[in-house]
C-alpha atoms as a PDB file:
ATOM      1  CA  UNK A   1    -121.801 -88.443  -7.413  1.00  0.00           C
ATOM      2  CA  UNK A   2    -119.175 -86.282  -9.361  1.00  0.00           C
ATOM      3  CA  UNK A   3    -119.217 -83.703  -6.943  1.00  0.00           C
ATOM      4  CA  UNK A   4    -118.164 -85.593  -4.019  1.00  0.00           C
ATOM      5  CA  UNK A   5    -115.037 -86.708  -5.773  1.00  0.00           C
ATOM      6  CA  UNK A   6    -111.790 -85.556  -4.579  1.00  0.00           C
ATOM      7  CA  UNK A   7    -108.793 -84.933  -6.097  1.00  0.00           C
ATOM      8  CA  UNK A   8    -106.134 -87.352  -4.848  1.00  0.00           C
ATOM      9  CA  UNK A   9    -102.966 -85.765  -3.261  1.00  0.00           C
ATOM     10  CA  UNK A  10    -100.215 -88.328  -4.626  1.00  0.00           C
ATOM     11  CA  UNK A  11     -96.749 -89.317  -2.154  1.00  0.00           C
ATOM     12  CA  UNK A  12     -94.779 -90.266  -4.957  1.00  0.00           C
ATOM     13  CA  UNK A  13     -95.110 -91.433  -8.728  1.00  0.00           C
ATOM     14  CA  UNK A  14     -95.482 -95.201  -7.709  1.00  0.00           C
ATOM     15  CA  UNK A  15     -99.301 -94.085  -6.304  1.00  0.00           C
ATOM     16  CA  UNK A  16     -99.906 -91.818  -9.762  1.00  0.00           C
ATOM     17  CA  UNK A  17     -98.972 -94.805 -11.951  1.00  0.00           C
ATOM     18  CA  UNK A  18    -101.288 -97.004  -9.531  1.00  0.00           C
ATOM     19  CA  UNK A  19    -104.235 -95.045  -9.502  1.00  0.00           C
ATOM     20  CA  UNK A  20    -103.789 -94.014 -13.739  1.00  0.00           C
ATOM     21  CA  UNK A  21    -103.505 -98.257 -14.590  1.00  0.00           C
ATOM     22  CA  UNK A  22    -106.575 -98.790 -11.754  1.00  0.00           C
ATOM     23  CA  UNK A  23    -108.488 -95.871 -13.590  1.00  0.00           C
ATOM     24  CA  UNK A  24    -108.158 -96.671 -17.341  1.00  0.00           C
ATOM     25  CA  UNK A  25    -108.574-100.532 -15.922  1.00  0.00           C
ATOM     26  CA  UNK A  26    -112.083 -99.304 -14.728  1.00  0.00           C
ATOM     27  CA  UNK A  27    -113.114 -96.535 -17.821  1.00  0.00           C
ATOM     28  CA  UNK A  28    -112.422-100.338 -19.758  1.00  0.00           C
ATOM     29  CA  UNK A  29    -115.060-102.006 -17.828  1.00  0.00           C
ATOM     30  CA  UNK A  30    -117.802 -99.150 -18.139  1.00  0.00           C
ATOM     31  CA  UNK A  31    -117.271 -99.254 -21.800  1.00  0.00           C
ATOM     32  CA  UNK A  32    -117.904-102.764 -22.095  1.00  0.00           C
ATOM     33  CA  UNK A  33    -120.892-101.949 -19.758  1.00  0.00           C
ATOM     34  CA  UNK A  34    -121.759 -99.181 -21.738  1.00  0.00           C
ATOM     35  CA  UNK A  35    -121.627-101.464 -25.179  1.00  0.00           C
ATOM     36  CA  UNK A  36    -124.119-103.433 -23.584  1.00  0.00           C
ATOM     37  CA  UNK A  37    -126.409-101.373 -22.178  1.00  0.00           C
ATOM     38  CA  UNK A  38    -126.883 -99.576 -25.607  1.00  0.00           C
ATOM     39  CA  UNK A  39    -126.811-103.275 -27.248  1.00  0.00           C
ATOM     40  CA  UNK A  40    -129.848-104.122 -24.947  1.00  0.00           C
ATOM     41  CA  UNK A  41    -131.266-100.306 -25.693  1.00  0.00           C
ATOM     42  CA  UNK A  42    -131.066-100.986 -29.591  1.00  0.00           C
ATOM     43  CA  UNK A  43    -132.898-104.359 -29.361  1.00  0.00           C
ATOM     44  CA  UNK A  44    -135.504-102.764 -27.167  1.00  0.00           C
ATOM     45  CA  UNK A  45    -135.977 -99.915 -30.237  1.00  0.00           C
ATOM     46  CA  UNK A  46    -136.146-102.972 -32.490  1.00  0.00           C
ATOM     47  CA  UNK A  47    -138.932-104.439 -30.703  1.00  0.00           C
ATOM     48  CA  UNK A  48    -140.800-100.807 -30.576  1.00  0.00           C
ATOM     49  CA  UNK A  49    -141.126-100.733 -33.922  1.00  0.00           C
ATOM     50  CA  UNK A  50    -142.374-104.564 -34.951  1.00  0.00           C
ATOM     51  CA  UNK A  51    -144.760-103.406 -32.302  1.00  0.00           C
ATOM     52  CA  UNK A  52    -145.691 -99.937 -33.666  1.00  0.00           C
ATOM     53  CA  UNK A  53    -145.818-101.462 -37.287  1.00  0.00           C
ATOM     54  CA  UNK A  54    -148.692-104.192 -36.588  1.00  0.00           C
ATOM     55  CA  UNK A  55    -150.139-101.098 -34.365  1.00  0.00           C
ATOM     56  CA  UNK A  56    -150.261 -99.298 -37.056  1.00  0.00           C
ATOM     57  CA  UNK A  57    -148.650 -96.310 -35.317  1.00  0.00           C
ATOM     58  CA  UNK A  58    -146.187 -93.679 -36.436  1.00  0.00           C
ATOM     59  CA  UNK A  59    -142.723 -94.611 -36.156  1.00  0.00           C
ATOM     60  CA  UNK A  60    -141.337 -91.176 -35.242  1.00  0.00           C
ATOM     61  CA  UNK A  61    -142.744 -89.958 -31.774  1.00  0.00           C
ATOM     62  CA  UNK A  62    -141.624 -86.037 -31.589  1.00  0.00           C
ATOM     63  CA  UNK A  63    -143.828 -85.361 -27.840  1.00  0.00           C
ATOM     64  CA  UNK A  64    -141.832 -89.102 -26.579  1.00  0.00           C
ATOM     65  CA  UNK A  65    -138.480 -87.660 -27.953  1.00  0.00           C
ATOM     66  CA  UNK A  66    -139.099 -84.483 -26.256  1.00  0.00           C
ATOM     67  CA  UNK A  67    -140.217 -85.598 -22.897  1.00  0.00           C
ATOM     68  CA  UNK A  68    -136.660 -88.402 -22.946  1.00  0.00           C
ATOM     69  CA  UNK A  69    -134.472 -84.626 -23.749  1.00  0.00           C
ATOM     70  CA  UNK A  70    -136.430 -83.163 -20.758  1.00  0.00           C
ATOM     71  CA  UNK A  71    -135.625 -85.956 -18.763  1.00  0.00           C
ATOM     72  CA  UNK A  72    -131.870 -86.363 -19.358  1.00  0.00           C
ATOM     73  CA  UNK A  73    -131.439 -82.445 -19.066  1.00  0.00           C
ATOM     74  CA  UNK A  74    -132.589 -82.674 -15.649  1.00  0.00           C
ATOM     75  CA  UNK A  75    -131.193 -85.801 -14.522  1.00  0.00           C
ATOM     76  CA  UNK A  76    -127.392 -84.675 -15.875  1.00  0.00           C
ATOM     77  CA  UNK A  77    -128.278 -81.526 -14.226  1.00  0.00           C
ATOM     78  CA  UNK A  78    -128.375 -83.127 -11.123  1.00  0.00           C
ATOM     79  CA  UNK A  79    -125.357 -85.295 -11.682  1.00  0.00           C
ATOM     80  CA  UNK A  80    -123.388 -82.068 -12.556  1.00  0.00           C
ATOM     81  CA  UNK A  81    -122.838 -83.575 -15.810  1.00  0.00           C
ATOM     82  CA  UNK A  82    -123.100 -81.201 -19.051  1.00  0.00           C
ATOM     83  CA  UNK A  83    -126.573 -81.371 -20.316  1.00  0.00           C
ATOM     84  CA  UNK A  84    -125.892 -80.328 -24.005  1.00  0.00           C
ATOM     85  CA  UNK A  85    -123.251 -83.095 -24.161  1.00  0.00           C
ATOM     86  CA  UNK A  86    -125.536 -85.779 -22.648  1.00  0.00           C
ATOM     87  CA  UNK A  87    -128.260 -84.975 -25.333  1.00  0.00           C
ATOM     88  CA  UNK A  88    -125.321 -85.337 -27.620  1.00  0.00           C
ATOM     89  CA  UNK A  89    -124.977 -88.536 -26.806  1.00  0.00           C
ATOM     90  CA  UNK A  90    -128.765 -89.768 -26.212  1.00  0.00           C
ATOM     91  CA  UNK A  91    -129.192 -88.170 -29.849  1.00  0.00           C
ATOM     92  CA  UNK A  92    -126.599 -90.575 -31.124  1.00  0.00           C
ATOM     93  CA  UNK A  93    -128.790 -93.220 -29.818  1.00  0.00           C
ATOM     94  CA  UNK A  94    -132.043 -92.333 -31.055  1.00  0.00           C
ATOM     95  CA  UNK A  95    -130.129 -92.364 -34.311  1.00  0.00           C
ATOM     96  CA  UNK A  96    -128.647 -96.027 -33.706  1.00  0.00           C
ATOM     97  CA  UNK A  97    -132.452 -97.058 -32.711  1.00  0.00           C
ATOM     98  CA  UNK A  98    -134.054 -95.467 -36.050  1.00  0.00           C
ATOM     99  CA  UNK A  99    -131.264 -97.246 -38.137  1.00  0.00           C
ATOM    100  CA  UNK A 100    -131.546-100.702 -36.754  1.00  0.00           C
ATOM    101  CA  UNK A 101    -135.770 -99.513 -36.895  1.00  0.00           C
ATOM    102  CA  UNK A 102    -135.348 -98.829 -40.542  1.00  0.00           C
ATOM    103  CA  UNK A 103    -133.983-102.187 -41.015  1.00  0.00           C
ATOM    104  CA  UNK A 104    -136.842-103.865 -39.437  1.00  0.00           C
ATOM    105  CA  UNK A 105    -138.953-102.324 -41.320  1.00  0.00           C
ATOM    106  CA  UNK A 106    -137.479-102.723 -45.040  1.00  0.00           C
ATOM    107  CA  UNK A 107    -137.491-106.225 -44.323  1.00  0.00           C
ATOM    108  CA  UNK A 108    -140.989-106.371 -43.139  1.00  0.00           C
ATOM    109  CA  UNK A 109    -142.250-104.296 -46.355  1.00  0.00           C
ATOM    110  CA  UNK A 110    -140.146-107.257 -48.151  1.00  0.00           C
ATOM    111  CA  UNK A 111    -142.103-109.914 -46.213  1.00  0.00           C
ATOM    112  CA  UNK A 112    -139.282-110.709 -44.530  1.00  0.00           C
ATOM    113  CA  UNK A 113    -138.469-110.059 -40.335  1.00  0.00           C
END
């Protein structure tokens, strides 16, 4: 997708304000998408672990971590997007899911959900 973007050629300023206010306009809505995608990511995390705790399975999965950085390195390598950035960014998640996780599970070990 990124590489088949071109670079606009403006006529005059009125067209460079137009397209900056239509572009930040846009970046606003996919952050507010963004918010909720990783709202609806966070309470998926938070369902993982009510499910690994009755399980009785370990709550840190190094070979599922691994394979999701394999994944995104290949997929933002396709997109032409930088792949050390983008496992930045899904490391900031996994540390948003273990958080919220960690709540979970404090209140279950208080008999509390």
């Amino acid at each position: 997708m990124a590489e088949d973007y071109e670079i606009k050629i403006f006529n005059n300023k009125q067209e460079a304000e137009e397209l900056l206010k239509k572009s930040r306009n846009r970046i606003d809505e996919i952050d507010n998408e963004l918010l909720d995608l990783i709202s609806q990511r966070t309470a998926l995390a938070k369902d993982i672990v009510v499910a690994k705790d009755f399980l009785d399975l370990p709550i840190y999965d190094k070979s599922r971590e691994d394979a999701i950085h394999n994944k995104i390195r290949k997929v933002s390598e396709e997109r032409n997007l930088d792949a050390d950035i983008i496992n930045q960014i899904i490391d900031m998640l996994t540390m948003l899911s273990k958080t919220e996780q960690e709540k979970i599970l404090r209140r279950n070990v208080n008999g509390k959900y």
